[in-house]
N, C-alpha and C. Protein backbone atom coordinates (compact mmCIF):
# COMPACT_ATOMS: atom_id res chain seq x y z
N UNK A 1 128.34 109.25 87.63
CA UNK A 1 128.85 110.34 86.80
C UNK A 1 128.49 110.11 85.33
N UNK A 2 128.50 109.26 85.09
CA UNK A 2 127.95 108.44 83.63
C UNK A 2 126.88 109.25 83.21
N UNK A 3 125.49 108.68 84.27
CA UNK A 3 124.81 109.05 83.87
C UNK A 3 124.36 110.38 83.64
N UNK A 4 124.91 111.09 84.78
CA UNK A 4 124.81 113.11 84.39
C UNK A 4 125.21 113.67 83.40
N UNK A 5 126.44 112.75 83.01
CA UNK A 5 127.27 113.28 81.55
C UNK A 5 125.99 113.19 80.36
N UNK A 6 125.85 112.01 80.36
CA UNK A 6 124.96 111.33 79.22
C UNK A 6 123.56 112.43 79.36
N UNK A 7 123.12 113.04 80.53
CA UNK A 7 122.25 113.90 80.23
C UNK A 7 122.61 114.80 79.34
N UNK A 8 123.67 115.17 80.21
CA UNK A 8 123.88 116.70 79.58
C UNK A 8 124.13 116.45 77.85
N UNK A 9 125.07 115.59 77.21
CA UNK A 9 125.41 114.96 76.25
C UNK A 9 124.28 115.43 75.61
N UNK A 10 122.85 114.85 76.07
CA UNK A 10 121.77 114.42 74.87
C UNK A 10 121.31 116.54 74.83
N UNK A 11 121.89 117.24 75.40
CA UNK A 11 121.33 118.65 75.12
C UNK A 11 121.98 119.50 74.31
N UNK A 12 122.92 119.06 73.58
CA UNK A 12 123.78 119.66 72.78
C UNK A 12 124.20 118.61 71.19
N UNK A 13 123.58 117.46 71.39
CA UNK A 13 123.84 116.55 69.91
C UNK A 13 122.70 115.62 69.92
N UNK A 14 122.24 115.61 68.63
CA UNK A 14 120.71 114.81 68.17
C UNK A 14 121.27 113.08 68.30
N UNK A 15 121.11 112.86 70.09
CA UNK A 15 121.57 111.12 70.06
C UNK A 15 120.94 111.24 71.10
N UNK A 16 120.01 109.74 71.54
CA UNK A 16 119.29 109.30 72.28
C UNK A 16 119.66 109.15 73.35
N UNK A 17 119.74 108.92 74.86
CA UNK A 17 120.45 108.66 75.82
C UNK A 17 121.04 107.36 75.85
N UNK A 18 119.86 106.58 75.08
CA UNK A 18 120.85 104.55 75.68
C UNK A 18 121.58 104.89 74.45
N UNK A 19 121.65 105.41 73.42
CA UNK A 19 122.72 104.98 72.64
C UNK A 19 124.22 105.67 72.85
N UNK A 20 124.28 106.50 73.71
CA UNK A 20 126.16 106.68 74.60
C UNK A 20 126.37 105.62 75.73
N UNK A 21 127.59 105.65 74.94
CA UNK A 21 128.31 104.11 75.57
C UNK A 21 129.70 104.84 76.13
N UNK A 22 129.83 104.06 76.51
CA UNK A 22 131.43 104.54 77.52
C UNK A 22 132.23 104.75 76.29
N UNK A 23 132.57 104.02 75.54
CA UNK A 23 133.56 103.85 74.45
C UNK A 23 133.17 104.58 73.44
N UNK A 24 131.71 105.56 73.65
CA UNK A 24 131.60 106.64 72.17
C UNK A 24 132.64 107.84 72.38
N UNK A 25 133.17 108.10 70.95
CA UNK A 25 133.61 109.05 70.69
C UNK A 25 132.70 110.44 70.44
N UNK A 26 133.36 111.39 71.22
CA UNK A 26 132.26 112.97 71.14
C UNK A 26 132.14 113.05 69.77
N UNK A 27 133.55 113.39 69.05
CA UNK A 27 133.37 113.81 67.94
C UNK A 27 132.73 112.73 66.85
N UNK A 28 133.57 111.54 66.45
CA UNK A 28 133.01 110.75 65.38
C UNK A 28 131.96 109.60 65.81
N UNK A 29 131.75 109.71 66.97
CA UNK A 29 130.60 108.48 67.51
C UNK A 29 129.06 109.35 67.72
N UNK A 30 129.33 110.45 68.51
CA UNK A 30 128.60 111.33 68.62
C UNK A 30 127.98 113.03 67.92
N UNK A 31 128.77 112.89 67.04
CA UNK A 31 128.87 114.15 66.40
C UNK A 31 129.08 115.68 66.75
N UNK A 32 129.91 115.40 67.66
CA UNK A 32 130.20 117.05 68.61
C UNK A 32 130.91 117.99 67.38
N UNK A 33 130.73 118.90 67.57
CA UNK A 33 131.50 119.69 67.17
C UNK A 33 132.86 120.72 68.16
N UNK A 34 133.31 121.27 68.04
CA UNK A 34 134.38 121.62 68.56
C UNK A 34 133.47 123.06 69.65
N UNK A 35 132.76 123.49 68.88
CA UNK A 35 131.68 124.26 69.73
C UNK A 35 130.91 123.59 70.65
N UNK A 36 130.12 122.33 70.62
CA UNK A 36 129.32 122.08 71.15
C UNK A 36 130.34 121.47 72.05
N UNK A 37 131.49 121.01 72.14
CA UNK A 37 132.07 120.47 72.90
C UNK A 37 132.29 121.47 73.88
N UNK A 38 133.01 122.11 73.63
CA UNK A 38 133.40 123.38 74.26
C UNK A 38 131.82 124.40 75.55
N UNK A 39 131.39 124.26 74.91
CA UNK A 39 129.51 125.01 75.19
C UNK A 39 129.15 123.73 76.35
N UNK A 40 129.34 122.21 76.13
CA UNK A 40 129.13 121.30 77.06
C UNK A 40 130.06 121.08 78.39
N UNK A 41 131.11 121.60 78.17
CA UNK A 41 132.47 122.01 79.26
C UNK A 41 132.03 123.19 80.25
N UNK A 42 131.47 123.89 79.47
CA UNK A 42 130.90 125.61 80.31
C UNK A 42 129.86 124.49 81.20
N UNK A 43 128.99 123.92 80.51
CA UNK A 43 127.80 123.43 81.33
C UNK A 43 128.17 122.45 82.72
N UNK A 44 129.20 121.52 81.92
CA UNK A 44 129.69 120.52 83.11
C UNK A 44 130.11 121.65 84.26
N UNK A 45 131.11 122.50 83.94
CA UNK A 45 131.86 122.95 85.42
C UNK A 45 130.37 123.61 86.00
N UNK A 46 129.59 124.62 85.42
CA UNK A 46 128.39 125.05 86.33
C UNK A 46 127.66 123.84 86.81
N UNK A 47 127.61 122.86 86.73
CA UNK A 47 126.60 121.67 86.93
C UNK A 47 127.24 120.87 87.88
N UNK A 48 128.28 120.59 87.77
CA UNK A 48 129.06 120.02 89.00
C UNK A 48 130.06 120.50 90.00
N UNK A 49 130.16 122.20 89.91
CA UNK A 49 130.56 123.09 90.49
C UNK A 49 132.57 122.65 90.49
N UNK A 50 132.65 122.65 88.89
CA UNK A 50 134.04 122.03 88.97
C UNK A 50 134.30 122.74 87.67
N UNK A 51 136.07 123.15 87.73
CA UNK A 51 136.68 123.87 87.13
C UNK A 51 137.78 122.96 86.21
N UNK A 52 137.14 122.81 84.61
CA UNK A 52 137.90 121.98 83.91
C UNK A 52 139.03 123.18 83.13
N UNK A 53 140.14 122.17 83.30
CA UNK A 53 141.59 122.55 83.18
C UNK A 53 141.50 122.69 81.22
N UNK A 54 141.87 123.18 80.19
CA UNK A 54 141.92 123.32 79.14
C UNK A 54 142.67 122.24 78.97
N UNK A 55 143.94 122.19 79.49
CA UNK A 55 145.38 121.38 78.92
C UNK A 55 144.12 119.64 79.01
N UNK A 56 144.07 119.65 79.82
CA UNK A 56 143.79 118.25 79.98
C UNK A 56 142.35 117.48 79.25
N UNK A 57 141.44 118.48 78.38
CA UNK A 57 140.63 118.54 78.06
C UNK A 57 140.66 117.71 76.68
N UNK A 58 141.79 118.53 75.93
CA UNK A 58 142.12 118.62 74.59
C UNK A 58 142.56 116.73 74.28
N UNK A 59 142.76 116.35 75.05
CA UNK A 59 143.56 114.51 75.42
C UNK A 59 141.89 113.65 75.77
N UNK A 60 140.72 114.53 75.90
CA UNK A 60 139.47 113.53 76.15
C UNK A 60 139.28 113.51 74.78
N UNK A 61 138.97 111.67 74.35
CA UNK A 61 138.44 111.83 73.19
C UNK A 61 136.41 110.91 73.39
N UNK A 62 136.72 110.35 74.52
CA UNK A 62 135.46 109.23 74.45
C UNK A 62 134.79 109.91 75.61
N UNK A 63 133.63 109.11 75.85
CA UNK A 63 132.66 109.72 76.78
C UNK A 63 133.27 108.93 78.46
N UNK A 64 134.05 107.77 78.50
CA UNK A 64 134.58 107.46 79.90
C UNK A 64 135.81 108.01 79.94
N UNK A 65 136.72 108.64 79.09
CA UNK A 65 137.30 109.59 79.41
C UNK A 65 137.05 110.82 79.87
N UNK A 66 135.79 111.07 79.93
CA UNK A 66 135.41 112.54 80.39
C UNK A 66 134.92 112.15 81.83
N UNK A 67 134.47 110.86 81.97
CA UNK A 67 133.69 110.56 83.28
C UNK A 67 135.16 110.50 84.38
N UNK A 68 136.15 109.42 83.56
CA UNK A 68 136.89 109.61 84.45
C UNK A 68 137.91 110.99 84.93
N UNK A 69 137.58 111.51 84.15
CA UNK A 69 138.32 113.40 84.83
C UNK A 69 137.77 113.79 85.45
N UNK A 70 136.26 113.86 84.88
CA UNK A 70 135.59 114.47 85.75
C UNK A 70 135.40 114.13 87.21
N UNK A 71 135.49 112.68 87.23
CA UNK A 71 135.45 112.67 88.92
C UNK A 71 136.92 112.08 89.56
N UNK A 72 137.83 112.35 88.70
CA UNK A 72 139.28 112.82 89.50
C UNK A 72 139.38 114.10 89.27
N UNK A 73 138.50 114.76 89.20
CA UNK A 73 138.33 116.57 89.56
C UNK A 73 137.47 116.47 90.69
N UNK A 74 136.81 116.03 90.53
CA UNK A 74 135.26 116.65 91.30
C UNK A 74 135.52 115.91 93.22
N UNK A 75 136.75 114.95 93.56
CA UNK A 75 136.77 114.51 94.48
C UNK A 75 137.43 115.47 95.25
């Protein structure tokens, strides 16, 4: 799951793939913006055919926090 994230990741913010680490932050590690975050959420649920919850979204701040929702959703 890591690694699909980290794709998608590199299509929406100017960062290389080896440089996301489990422990980057979207916003201040990675430079998301609240749009691109949002625009990368639309992409995840079409891409892994999974329906992310808003409430629980707003509480991801790092990139293994998203891995781990995502696949305590996606099971």
């Amino acid at each position: 799951m890591f690694e699909k994230l980290a794709d998608i990741i590199v299509n929406y913010v100017e960062v290389k793939k080896e440089d996301i680490k489990p422990e980057s932050r979207f916003m201040e590690d990675l430079g998301f913006t609240s749009f691109d975050f949002m625009s990368m959420l639309g992409e995840i649920e079409d891409e892994l055919d999974v329906e992310v919850e808003q409430e629980e979204v707003v509480n991801i701040r790092t990139v293994q926090e998203a891995v781990d929702y995502l696949e305590s959703i996606s099971e």
